[in-house]
PDB file of N, CA and C in Angstrom:
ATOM      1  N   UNK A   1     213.181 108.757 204.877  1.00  0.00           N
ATOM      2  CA  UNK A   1     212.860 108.509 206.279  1.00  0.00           C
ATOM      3  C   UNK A   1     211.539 107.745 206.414  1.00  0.00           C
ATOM      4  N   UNK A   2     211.137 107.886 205.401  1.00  0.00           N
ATOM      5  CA  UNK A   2     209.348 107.003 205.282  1.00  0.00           C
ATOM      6  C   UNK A   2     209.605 105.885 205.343  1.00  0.00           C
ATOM      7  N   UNK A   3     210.445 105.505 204.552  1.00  0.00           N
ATOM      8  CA  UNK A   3     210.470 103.812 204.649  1.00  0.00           C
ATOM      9  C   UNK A   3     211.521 103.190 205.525  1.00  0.00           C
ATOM     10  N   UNK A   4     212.188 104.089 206.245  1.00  0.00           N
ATOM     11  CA  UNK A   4     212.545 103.624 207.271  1.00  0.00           C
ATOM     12  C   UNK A   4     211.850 103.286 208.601  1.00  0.00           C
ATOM     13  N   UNK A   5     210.735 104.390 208.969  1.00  0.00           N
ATOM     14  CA  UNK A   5     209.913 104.182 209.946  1.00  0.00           C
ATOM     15  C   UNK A   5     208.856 103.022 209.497  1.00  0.00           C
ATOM     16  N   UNK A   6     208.603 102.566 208.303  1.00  0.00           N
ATOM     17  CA  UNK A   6     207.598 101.904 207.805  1.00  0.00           C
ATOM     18  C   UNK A   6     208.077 100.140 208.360  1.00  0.00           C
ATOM     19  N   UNK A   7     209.520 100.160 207.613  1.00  0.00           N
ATOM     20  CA  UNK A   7     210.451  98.764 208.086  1.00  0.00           C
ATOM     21  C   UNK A   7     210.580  98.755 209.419  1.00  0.00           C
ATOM     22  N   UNK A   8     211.356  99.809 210.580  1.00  0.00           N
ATOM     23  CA  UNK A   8     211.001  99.545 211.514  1.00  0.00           C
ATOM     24  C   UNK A   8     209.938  99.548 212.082  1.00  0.00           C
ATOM     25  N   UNK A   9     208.869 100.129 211.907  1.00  0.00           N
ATOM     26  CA  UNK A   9     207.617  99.872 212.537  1.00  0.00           C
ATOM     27  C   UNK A   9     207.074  98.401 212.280  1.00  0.00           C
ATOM     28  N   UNK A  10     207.083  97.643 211.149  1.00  0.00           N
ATOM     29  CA  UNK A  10     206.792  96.437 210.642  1.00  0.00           C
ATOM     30  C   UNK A  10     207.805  95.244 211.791  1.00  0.00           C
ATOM     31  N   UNK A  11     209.204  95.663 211.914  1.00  0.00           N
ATOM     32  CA  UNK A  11     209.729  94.891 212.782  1.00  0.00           C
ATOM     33  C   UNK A  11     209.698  95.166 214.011  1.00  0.00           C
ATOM     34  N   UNK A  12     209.407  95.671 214.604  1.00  0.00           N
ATOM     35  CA  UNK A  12     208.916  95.899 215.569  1.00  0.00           C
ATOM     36  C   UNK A  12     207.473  94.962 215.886  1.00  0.00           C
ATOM     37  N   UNK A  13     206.586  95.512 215.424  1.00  0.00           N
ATOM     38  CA  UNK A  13     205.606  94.400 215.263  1.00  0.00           C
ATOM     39  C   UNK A  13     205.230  93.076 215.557  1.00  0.00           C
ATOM     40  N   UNK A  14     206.258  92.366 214.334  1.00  0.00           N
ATOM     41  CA  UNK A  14     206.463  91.401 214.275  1.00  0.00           C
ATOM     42  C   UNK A  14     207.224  90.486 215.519  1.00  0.00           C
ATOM     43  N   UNK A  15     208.340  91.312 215.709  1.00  0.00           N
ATOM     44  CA  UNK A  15     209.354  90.776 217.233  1.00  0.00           C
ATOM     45  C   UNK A  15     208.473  90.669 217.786  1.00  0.00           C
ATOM     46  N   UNK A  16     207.776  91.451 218.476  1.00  0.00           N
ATOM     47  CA  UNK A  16     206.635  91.323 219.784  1.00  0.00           C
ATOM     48  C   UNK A  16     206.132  90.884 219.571  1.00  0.00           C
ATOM     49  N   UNK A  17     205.536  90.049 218.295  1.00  0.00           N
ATOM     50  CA  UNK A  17     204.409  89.331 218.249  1.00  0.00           C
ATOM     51  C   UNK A  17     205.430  87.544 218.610  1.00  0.00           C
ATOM     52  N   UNK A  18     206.951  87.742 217.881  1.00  0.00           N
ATOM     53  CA  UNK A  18     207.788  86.334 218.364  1.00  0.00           C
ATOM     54  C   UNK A  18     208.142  86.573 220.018  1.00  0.00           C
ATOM     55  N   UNK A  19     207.971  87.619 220.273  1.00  0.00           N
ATOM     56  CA  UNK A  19     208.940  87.217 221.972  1.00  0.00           C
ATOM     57  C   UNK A  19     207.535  86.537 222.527  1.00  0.00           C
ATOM     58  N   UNK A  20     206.206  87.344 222.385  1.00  0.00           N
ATOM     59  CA  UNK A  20     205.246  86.649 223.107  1.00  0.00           C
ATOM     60  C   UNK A  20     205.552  85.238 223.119  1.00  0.00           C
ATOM     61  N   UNK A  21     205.191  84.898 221.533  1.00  0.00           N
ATOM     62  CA  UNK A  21     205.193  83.519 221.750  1.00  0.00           C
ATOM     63  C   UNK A  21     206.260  82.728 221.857  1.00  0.00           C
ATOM     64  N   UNK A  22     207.278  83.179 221.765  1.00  0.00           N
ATOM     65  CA  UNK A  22     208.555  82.354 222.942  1.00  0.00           C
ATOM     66  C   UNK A  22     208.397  82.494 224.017  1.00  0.00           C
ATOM     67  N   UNK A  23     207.620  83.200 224.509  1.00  0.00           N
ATOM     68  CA  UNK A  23     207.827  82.928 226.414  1.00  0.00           C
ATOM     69  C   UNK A  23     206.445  82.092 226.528  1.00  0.00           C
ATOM     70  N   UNK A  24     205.082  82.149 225.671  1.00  0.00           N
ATOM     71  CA  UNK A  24     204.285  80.845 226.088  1.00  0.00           C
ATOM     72  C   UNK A  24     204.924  79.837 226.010  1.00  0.00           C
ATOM     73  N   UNK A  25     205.321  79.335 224.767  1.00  0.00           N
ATOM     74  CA  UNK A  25     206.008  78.101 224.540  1.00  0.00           C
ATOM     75  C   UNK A  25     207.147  77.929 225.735  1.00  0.00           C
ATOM     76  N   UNK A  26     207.599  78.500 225.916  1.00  0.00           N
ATOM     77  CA  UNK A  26     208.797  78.154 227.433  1.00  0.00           C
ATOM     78  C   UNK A  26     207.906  77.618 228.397  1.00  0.00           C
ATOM     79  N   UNK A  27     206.643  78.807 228.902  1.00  0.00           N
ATOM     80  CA  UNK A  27     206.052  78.501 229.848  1.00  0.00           C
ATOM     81  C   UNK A  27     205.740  77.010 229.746  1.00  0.00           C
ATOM     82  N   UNK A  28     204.840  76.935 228.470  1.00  0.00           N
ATOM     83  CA  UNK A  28     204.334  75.410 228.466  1.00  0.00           C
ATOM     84  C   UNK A  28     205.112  74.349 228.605  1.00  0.00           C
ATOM     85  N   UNK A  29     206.553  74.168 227.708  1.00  0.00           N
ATOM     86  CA  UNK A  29     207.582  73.200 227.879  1.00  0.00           C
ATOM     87  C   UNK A  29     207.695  73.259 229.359  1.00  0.00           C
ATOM     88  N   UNK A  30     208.487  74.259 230.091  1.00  0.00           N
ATOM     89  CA  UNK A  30     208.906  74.219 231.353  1.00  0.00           C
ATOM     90  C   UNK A  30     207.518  73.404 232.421  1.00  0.00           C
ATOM     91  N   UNK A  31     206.240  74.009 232.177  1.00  0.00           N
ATOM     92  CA  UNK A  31     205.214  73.011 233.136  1.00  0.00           C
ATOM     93  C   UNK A  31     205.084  71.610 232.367  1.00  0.00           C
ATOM     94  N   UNK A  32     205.356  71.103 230.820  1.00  0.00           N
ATOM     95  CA  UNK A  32     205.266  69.967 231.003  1.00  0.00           C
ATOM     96  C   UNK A  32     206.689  69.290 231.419  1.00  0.00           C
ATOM     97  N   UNK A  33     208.017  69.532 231.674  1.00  0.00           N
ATOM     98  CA  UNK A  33     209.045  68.839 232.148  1.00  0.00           C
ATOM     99  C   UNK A  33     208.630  68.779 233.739  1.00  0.00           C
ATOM    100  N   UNK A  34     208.350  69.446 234.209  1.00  0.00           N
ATOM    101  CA  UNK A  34     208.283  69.528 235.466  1.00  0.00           C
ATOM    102  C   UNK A  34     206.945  68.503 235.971  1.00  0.00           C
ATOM    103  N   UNK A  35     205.767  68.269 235.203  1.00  0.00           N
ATOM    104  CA  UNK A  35     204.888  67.366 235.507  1.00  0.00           C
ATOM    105  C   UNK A  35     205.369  66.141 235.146  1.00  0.00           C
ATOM    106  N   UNK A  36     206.253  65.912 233.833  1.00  0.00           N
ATOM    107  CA  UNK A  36     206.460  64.647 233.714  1.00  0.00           C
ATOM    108  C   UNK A  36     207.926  64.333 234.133  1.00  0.00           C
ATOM    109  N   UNK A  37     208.510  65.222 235.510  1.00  0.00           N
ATOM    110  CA  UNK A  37     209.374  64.257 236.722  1.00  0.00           C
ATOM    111  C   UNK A  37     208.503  64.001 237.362  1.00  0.00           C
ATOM    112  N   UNK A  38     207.344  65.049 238.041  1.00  0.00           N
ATOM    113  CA  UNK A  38     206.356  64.096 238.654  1.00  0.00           C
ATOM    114  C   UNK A  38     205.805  62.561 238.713  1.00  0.00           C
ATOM    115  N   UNK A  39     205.976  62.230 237.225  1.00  0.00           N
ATOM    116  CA  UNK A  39     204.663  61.322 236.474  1.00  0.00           C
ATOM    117  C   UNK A  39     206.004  59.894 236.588  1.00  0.00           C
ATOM    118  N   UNK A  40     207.433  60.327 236.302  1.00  0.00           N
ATOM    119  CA  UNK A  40     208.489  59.568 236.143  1.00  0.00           C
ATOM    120  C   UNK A  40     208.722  58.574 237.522  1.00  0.00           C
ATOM    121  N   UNK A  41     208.006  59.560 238.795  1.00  0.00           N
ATOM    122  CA  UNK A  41     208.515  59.227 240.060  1.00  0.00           C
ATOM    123  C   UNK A  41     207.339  58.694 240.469  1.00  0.00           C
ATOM    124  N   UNK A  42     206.229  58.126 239.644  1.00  0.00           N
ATOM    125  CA  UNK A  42     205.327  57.158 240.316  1.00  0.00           C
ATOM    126  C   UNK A  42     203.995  57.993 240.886  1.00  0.00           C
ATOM    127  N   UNK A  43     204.004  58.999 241.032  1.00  0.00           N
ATOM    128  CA  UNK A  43     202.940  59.963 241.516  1.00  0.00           C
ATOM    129  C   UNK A  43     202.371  60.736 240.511  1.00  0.00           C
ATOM    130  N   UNK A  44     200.901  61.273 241.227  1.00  0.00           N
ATOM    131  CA  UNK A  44     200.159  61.509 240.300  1.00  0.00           C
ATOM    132  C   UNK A  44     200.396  62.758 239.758  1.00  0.00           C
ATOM    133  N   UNK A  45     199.619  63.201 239.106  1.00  0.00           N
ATOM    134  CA  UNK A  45     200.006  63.986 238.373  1.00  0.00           C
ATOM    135  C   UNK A  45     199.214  65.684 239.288  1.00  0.00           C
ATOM    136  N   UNK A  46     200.111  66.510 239.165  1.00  0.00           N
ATOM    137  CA  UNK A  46     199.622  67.605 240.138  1.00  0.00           C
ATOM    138  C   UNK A  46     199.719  68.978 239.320  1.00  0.00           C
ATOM    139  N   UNK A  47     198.777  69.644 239.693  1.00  0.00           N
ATOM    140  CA  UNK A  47     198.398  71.186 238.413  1.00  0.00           C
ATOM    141  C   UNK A  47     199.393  71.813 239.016  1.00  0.00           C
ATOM    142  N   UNK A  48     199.900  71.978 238.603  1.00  0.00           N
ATOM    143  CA  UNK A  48     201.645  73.538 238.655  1.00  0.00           C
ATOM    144  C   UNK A  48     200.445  74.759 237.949  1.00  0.00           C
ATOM    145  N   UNK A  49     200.386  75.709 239.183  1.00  0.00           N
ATOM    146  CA  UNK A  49     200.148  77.053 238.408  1.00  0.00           C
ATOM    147  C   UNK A  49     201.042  77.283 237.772  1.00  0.00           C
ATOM    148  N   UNK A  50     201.415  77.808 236.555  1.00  0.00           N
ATOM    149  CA  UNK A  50     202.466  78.731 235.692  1.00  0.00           C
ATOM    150  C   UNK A  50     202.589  79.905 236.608  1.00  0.00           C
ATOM    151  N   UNK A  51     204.230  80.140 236.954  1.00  0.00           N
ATOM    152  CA  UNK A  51     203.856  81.887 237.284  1.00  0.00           C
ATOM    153  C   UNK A  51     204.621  82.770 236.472  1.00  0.00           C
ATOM    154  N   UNK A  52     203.479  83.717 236.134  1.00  0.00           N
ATOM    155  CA  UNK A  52     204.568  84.573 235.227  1.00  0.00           C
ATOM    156  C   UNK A  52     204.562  85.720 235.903  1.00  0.00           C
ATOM    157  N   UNK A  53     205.566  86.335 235.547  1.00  0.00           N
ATOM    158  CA  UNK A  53     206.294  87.893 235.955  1.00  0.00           C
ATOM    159  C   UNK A  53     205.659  88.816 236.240  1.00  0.00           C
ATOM    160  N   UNK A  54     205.100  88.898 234.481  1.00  0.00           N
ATOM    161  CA  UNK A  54     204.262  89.783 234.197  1.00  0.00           C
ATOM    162  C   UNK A  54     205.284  90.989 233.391  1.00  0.00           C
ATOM    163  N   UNK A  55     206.568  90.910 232.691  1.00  0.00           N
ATOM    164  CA  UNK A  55     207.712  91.845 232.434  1.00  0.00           C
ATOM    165  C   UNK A  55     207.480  91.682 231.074  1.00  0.00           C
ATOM    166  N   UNK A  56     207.428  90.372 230.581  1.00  0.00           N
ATOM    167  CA  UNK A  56     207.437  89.991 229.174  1.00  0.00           C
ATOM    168  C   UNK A  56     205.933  90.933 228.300  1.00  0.00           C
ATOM    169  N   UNK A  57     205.021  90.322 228.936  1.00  0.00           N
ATOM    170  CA  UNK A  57     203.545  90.940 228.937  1.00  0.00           C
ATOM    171  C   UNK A  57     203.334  92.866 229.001  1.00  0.00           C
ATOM    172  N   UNK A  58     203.924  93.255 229.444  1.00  0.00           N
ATOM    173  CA  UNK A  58     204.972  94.766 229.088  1.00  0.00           C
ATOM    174  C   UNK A  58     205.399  95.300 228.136  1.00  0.00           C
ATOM    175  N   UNK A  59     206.565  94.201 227.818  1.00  0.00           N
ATOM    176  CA  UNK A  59     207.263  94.414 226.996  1.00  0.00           C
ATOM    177  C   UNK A  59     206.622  94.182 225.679  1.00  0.00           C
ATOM    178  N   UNK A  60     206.140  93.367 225.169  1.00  0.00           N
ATOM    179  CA  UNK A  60     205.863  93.113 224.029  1.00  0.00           C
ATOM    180  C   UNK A  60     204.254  93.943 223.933  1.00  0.00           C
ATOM    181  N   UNK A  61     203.732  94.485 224.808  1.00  0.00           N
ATOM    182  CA  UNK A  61     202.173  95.628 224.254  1.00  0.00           C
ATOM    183  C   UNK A  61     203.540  96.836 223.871  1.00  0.00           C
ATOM    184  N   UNK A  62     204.438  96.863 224.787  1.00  0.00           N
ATOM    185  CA  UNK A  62     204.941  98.477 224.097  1.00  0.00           C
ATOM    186  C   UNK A  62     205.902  98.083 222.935  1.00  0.00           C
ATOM    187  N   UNK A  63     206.567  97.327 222.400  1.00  0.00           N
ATOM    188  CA  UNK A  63     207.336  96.790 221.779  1.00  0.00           C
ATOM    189  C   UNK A  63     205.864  97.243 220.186  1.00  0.00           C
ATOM    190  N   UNK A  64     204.792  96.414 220.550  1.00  0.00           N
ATOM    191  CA  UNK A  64     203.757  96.459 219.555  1.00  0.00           C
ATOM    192  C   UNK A  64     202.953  97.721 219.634  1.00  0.00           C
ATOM    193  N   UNK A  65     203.293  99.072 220.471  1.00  0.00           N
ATOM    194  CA  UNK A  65     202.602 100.255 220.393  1.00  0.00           C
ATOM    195  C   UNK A  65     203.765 100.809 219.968  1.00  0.00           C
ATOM    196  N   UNK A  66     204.916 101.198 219.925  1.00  0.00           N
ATOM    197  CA  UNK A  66     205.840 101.931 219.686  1.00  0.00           C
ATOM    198  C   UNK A  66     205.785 101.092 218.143  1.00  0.00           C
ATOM    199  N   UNK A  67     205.898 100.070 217.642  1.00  0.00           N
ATOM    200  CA  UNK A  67     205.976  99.520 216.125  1.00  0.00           C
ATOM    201  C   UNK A  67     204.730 100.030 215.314  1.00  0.00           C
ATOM    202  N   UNK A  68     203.945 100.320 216.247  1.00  0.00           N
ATOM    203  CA  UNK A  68     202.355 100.846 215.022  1.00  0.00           C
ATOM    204  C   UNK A  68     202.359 102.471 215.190  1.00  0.00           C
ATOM    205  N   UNK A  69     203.014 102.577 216.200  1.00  0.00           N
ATOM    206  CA  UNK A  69     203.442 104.225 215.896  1.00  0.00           C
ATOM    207  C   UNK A  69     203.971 104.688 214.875  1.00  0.00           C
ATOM    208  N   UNK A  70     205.228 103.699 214.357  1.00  0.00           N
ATOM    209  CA  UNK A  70     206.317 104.219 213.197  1.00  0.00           C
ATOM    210  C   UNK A  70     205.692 104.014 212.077  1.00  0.00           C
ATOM    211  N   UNK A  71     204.794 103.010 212.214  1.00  0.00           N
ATOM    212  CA  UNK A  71     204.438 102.514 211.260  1.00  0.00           C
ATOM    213  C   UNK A  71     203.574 103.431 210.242  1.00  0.00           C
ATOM    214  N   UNK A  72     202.600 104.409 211.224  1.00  0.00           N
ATOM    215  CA  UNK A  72     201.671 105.057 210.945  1.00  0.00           C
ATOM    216  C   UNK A  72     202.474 106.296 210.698  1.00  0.00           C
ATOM    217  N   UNK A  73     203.646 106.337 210.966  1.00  0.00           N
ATOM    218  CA  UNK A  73     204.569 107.725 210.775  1.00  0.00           C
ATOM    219  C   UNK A  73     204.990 107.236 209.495  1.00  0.00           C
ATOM    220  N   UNK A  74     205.032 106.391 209.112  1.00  0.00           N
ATOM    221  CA  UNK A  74     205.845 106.509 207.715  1.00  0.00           C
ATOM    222  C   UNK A  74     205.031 106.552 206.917  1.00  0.00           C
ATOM    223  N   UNK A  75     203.788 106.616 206.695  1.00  0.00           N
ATOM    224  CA  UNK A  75     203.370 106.659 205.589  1.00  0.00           C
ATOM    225  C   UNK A  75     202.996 108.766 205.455  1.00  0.00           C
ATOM    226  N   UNK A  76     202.835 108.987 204.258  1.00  0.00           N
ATOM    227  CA  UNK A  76     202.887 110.404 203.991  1.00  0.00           C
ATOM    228  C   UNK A  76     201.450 110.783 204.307  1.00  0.00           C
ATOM    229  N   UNK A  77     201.244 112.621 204.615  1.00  0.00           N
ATOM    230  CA  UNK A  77     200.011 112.823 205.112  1.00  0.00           C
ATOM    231  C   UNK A  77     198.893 112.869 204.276  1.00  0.00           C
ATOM    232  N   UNK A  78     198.204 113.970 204.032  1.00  0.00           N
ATOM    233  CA  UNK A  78     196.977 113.914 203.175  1.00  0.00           C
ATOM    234  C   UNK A  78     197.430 114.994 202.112  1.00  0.00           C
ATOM    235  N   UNK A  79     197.628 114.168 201.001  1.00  0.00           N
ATOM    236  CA  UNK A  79     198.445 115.043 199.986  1.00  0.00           C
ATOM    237  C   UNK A  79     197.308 116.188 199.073  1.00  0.00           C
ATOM    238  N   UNK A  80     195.705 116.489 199.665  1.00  0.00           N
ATOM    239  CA  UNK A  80     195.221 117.617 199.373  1.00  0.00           C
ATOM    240  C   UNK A  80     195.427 118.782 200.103  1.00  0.00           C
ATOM    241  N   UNK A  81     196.008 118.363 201.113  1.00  0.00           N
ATOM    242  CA  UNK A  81     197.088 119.440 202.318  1.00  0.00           C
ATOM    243  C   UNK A  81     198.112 119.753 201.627  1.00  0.00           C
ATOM    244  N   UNK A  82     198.717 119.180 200.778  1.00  0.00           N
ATOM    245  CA  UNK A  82     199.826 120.112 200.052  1.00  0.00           C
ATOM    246  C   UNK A  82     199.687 120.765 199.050  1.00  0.00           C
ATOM    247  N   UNK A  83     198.466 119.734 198.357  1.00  0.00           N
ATOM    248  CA  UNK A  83     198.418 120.795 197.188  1.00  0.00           C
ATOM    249  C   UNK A  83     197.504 122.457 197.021  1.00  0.00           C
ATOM    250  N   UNK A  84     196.682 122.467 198.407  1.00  0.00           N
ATOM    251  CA  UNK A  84     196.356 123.574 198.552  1.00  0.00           C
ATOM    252  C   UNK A  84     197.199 125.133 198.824  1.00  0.00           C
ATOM    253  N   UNK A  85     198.248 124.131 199.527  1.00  0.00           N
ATOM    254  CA  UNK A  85     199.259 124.948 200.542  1.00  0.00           C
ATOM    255  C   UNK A  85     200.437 125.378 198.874  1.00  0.00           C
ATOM    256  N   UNK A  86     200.338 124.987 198.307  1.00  0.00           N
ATOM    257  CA  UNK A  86     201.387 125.062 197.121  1.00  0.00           C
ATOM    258  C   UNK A  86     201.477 126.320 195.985  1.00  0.00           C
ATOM    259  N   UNK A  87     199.991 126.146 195.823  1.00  0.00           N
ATOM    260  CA  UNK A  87     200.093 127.803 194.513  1.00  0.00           C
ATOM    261  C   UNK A  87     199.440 128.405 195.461  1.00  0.00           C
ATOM    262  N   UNK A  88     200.438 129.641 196.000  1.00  0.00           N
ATOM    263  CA  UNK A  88     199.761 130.919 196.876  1.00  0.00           C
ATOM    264  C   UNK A  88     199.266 132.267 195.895  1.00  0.00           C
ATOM    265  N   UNK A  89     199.575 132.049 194.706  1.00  0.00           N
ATOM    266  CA  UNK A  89     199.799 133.720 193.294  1.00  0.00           C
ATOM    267  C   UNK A  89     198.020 133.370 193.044  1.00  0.00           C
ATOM    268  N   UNK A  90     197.818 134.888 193.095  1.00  0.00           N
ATOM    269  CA  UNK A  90     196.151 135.149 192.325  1.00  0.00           C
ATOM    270  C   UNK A  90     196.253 134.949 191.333  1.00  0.00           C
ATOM    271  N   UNK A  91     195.382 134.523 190.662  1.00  0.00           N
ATOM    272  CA  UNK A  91     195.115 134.130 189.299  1.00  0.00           C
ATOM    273  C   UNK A  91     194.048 135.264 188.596  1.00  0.00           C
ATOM    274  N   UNK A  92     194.102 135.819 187.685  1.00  0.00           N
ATOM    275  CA  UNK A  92     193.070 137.305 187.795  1.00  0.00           C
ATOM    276  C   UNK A  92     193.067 136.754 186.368  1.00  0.00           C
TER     277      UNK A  92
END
């Protein structure tokens, strides 16, 4: 189960770190098509706020808190915690 939470925690991670940057890159493509019909039709060139949602920006902090959760779950605890807990017999 360790290295299962370890792999998914790692992909996890990682996705959220690609969806972010697929939705900048959209953003950016989408404001430069849209400035250069502007630029096509003889007029100047005009600042387009970007608007974003704000859903994506959500998604991908919990996408990247739930992935460093598992992540930190898979690895094993503090193995002088077990070995104390292990020989309970007096030794005389």
């Amino acid at each position: 189960m360790n290295n299962t939470n370890k792999i998914l925690g790692a992909v996890l991670m990682i996705s959220s770190i690609f969806i972010s940057t697929l939705d900048r890159i959209s953003v950016r493509i989408s404001t430069a098509i849209v400035e250069a019909g502007y630029a096509s039709g003889g007029k100047t060139r005009e600042i387009i706020p970007a608007s974003d949602n704000g859903f994506t920006g959500f998604l991908v902090y919990f996408l990247f808190f739930v992935g460093f959760v598992l992540l930190i779950a898979g690895f094993p605890g503090n193995p002088r915690k077990d070995k104390t807990n292990r020989y309970t017999q007096n030794r005389s």
